[in-house]
Protein backbone atom coordinates (compact mmCIF):
# COMPACT_ATOMS: atom_id res chain seq x y z
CA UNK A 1 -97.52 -90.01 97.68
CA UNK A 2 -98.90 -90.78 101.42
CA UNK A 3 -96.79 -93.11 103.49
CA UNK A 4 -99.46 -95.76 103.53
CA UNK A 5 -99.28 -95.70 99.72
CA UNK A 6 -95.37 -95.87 99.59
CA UNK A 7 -95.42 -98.76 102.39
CA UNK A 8 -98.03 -100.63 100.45
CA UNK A 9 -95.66 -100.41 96.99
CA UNK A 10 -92.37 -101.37 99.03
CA UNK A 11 -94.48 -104.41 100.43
CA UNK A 12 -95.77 -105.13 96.77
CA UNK A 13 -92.29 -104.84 95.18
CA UNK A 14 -91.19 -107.15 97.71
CA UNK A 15 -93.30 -109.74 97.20
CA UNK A 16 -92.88 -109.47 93.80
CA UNK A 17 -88.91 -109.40 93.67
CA UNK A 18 -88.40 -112.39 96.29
CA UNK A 19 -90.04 -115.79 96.34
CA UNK A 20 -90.68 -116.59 100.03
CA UNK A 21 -87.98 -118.85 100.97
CA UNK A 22 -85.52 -115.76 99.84
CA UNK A 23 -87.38 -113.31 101.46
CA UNK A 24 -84.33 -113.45 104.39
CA UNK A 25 -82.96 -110.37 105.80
CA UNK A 26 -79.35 -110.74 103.95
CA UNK A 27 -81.76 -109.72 100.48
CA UNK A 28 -83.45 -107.11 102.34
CA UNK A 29 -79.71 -105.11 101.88
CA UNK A 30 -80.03 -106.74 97.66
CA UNK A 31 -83.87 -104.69 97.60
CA UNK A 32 -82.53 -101.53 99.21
CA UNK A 33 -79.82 -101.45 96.54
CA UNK A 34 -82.69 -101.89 93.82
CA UNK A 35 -84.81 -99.43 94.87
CA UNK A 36 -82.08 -96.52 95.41
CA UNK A 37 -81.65 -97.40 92.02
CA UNK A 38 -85.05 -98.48 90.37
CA UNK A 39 -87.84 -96.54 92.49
CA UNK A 40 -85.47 -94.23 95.19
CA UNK A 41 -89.10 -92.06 95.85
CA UNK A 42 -90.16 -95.64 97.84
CA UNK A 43 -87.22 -94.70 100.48
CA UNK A 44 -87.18 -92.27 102.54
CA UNK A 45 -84.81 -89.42 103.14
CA UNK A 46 -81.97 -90.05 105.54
CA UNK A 47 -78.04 -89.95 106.31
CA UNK A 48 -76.21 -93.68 107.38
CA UNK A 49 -78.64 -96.55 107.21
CA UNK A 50 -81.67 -94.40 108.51
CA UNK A 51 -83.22 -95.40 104.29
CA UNK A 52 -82.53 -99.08 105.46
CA UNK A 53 -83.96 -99.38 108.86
CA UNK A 54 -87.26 -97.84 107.72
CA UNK A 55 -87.42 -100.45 105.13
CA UNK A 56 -87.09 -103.20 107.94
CA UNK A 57 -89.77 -101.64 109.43
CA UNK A 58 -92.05 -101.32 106.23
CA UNK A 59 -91.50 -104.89 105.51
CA UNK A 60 -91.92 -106.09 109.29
CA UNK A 61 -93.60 -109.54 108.91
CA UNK A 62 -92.60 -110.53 105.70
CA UNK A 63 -88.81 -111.34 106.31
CA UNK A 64 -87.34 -113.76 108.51
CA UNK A 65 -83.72 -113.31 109.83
């Protein structure tokens, strides 16, 4: 899968999993959790919260803090 595909699922998922008033950074940790579990070929490879701070950045702009 290219990266631009695997960004554009994350951001679909996303979407799809949160309405937009719980689309808060606190959930964010809740969707990481899901997709170790549910669709773990969305995150990338990584030791310590590297998996989670990509995801920040793949969902930059639809998440408020």
């Amino acid at each position: 899968m290219r990266e631009t595909e695997r960004v554009s699922a994350v951001r679909q998922l996303w979407l799809q999993h949160y309405a937009e008033d719980r689309r808060k950074g606190h959930n964010m940790l809740a969707f990481n959790g899901w997709l170790a579990q549910n669709r773990p070929e969305l995150l990338p490879p990584g030791r310590g919260d590297t998996p989670y701070q990509r995801l920040k950045s793949d969902l930059r702009g639809l998440w408020k803090g």
